[in-house]
Protein backbone atom coordinates (compact mmCIF):
# COMPACT_ATOMS: atom_id res chain seq x y z
CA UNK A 1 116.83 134.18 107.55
CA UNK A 2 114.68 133.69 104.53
CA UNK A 3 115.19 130.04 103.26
CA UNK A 4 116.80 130.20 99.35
CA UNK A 5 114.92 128.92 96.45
CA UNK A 6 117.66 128.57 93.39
CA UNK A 7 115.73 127.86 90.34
CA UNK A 8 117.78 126.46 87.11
CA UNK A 9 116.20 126.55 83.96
CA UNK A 10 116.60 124.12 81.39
CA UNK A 11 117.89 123.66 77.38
CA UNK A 12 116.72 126.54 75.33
CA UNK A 13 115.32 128.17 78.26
CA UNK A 14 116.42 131.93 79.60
CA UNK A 15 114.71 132.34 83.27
CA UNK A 16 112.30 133.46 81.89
CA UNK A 17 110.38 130.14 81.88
CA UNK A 18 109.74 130.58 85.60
CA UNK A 19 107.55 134.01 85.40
CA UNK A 20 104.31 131.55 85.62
CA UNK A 21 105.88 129.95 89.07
CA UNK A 22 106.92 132.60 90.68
CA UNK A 23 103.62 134.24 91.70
CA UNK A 24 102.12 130.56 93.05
CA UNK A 25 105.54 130.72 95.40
CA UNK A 26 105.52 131.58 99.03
CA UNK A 27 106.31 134.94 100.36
CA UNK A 28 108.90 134.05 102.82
CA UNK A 29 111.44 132.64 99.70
CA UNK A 30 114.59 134.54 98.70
CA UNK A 31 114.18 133.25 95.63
CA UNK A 32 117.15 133.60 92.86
CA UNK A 33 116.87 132.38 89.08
CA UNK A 34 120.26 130.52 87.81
CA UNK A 35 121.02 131.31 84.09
CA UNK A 36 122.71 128.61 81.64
CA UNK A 37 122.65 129.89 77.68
CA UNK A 38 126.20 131.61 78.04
CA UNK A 39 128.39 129.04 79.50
CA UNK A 40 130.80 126.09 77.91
CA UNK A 41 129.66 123.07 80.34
CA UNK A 42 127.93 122.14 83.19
CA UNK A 43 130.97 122.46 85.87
CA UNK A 44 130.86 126.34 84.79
CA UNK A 45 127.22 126.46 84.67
CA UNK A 46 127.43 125.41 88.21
CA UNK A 47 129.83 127.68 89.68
CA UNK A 48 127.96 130.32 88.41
CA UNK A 49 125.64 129.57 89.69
CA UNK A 50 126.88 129.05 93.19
CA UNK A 51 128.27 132.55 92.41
CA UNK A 52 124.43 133.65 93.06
CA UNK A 53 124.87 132.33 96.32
CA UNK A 54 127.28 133.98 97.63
CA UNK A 55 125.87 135.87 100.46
CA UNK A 56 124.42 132.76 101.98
CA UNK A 57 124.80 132.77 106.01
CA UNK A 58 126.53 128.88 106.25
CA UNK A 59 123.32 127.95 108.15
CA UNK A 60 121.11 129.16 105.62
CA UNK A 61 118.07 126.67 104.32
CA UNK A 62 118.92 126.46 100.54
CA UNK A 63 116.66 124.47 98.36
CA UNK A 64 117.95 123.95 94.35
CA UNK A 65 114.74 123.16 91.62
CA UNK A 66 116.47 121.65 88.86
CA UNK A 67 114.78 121.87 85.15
CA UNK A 68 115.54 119.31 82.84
CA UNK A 69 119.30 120.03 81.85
CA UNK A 70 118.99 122.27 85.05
CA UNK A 71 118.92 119.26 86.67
CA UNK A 72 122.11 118.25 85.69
CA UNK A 73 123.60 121.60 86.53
CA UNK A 74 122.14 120.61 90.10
CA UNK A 75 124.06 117.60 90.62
CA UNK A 76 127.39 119.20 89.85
CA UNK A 77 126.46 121.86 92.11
CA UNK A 78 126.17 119.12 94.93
CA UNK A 79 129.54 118.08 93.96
CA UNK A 80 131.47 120.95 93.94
CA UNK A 81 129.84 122.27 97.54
CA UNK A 82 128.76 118.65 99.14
CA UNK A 83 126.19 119.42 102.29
CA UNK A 84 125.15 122.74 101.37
CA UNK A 85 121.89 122.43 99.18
CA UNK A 86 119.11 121.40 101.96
CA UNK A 87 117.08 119.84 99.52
CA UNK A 88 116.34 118.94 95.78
CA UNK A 89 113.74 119.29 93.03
CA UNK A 90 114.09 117.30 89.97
CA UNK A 91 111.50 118.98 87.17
CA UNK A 92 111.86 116.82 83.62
CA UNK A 93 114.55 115.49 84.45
CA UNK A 94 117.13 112.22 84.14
CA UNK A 95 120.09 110.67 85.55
CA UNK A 96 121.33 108.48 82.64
CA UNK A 97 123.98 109.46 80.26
CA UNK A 98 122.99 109.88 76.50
CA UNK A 99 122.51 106.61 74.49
CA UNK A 100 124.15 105.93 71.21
CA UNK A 101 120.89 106.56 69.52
CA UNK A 102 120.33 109.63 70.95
CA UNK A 103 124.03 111.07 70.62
CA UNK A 104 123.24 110.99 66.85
CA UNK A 105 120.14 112.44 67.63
CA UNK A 106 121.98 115.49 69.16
CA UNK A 107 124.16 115.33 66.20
CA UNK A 108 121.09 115.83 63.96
CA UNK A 109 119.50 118.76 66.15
CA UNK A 110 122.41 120.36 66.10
CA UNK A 111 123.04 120.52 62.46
CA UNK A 112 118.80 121.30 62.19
CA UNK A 113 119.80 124.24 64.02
CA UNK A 114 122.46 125.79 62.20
CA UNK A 115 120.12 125.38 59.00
CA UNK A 116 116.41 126.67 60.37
CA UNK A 117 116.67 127.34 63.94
CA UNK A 118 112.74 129.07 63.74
CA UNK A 119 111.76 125.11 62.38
CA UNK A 120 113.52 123.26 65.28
CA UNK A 121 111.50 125.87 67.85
CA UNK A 122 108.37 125.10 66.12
CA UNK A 123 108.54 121.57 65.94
CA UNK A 124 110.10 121.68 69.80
CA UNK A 125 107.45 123.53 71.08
CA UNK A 126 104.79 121.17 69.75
CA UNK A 127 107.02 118.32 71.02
CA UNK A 128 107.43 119.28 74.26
CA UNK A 129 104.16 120.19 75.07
CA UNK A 130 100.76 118.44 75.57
CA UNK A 131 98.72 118.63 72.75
CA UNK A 132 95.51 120.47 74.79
CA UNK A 133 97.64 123.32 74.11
CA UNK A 134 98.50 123.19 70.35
CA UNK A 135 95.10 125.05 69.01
CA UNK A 136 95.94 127.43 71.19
CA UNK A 137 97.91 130.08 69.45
CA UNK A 138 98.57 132.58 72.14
CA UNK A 139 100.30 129.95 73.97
CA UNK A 140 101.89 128.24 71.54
CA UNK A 141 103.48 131.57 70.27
CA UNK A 142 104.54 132.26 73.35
CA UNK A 143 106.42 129.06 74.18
CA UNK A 144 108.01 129.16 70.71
CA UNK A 145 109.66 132.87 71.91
CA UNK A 146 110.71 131.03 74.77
CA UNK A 147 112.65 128.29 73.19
CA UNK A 148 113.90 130.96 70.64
CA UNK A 149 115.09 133.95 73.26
CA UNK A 150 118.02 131.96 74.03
CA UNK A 151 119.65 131.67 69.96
CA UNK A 152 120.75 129.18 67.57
CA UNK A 153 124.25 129.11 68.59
CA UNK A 154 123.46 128.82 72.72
CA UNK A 155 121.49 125.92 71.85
CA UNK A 156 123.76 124.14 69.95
CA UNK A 157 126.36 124.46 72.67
CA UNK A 158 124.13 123.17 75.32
CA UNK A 159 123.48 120.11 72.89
CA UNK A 160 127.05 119.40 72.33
CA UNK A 161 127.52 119.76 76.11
CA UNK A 162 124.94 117.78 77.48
CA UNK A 163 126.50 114.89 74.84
CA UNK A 164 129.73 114.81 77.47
CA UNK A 165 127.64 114.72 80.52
CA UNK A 166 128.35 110.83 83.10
CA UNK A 167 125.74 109.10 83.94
CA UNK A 168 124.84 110.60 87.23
CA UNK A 169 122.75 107.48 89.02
CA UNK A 170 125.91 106.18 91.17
CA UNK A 171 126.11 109.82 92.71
CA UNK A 172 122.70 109.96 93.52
CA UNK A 173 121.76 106.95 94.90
CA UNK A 174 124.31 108.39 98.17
CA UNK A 175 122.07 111.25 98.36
CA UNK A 176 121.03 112.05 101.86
CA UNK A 177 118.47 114.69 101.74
CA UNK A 178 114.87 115.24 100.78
CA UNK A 179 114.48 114.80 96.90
CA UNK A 180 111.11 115.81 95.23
CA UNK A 181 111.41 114.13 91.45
CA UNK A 182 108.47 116.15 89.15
CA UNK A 183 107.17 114.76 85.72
CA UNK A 184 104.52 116.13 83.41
CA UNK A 185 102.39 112.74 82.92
CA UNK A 186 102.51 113.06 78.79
CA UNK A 187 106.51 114.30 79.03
CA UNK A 188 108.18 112.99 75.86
CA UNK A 189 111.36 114.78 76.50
CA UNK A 190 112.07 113.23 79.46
CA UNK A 191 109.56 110.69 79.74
CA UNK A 192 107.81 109.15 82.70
CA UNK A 193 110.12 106.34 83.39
CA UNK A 194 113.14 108.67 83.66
CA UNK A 195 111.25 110.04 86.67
CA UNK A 196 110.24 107.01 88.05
CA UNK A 197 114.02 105.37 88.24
CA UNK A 198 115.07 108.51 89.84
CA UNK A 199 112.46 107.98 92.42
CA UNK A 200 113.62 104.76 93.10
CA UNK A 201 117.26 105.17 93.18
CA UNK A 202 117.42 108.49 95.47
CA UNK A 203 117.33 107.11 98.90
CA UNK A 204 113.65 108.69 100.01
CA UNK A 205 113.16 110.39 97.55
CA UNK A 206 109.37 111.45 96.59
CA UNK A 207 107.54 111.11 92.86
CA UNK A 208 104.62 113.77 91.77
CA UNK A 209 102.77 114.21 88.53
CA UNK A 210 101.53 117.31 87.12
CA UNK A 211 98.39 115.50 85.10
CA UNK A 212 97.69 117.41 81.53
CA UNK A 213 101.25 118.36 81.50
CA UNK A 214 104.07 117.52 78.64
CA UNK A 215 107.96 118.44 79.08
CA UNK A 216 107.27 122.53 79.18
CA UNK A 217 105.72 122.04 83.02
CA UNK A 218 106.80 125.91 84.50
CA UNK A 219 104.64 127.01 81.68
CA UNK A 220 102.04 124.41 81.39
CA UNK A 221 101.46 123.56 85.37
CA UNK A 222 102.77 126.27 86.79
CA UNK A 223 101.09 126.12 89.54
CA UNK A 224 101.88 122.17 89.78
CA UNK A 225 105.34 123.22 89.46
CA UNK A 226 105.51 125.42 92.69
CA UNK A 227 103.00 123.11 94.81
CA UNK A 228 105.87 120.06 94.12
CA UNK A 229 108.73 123.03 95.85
CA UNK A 230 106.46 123.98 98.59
CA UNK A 231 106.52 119.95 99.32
CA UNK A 232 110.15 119.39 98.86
CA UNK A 233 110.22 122.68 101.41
CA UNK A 234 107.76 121.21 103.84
CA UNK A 235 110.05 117.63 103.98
CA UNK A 236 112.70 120.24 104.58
CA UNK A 237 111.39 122.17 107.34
CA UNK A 238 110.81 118.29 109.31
CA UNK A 239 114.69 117.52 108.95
CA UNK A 240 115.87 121.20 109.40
CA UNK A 241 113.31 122.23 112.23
CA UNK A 242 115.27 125.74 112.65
CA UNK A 243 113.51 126.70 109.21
CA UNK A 244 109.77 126.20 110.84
CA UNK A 245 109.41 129.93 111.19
CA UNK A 246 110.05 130.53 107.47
CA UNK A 247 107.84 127.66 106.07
CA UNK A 248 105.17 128.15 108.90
CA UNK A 249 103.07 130.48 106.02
CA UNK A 250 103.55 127.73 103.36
CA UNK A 251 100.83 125.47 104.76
CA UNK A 252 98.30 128.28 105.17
CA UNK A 253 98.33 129.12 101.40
């Protein structure tokens, strides 16, 4: 049996933002993209996505990569199926509720969006990415058609949801399996210190950079991206040795 990659995308994202990760992958992955723009809140984004999973053998390896508010999907998947997922990537992501300061900055995107949704991609995409990529138009036109595939009134629904998310870092501090946390180093979404506490709190948990990389990492280290999931996979394959035939190509590539 092929071990399971579940990739989640994140805010404003369709799956789309994993085309760039997909070829760096390993062969031997049933690999099987989550999608979050339709649904009303996290619980339902997770059940749907366990709804992608539904032909899983009960001892099948399943691994879950987690994208910024696909991380948060992630934990609630852990908590509605405890023991299933086999391990955990953590791309952009954080464990903390929102502030005060920024719930009224999700107030303020939210009504930016309903005036000049174009304007909020724009200045996102500059934002969210490291500036060695803003003189280059190509790319930067392409990120902004990410961030803008999904529509004004998906992303103002996975604001408003994301503003009623719990602080998650009592729930993962009792995790007990291998946990891969992954940060752009210049990440101003979810900056550097969001990745580090997770780190710390997640019993063994593992911290990678992808250097030259803002919050937009499937698109600006892809390659970064899928080298952090054939780790977490790796750490996998020591605690679950019946998946060493399936990883046993990983390390030759």
């Amino acid at each position: 049996m092929k071990p399971v990659l579940l990739l989640i995308p994140g805010m404003l994202n369709t799956p789309d933002i994993w085309t760039d990760v997909l070829p760096w992958l390993p062969p031997d992955l049933d690999v099987r993209l989550a999608e979050v723009a339709s649904q009303s809140g996290l619980a339902q984004m997770a059940q749907d996505a366990w709804s992608l999973l539904h032909d899983l053998h009960p001892d099948q390896p399943l691994v879950v990569c987690g994208y910024s508010m696909g991380a948060w999907v992630a934990y609630e998947m852990l908590q509605q199926h405890p023991g299933r997922v086999y391990g955990l990537v953590l791309l952009g992501a954080s464990a903390q509720a929102d502030t005060p300061e920024l719930l009224q900055a999700r107030e303020k995107a939210v009504a930016a969006i309903a005036r000049d949704f174009d304007k909020v991609v724009a200045g996102l995409s500059r934002y969210a990415s490291h500036p060695r990529f803003h003189e280059q138009d190509a790319w930067m036109a392409r990120a902004r058609e990410q961030l803008r595939a999904i529509g004004p009134e998906a992303a103002a629904r996975q604001h408003r949801l994301l503003m009623r998310r719990p602080d998650a870092r009592g729930f993962l501090r009792g995790l007990q399996m291998p946990v891969q946390v992954v940060c752009g180093d210049a990440d101003l979404v979810t900056p550097p210190d969001l990745s580090r506490e997770l780190a710390a709190l997640i019993p063994g948990a593992e911290l990678c950079w992808l250097p030259g990389a803002g919050h937009l990492s499937p698109y600006e280290a892809p390659e970064g991206v899928a080298s952090a999931v054939q780790a977490l996979l790796l750490r996998v394959r020591q605690v679950h040795p019946a998946t060493a035939p399936q990883a046993a190509g990983m390390e030759a590539r």
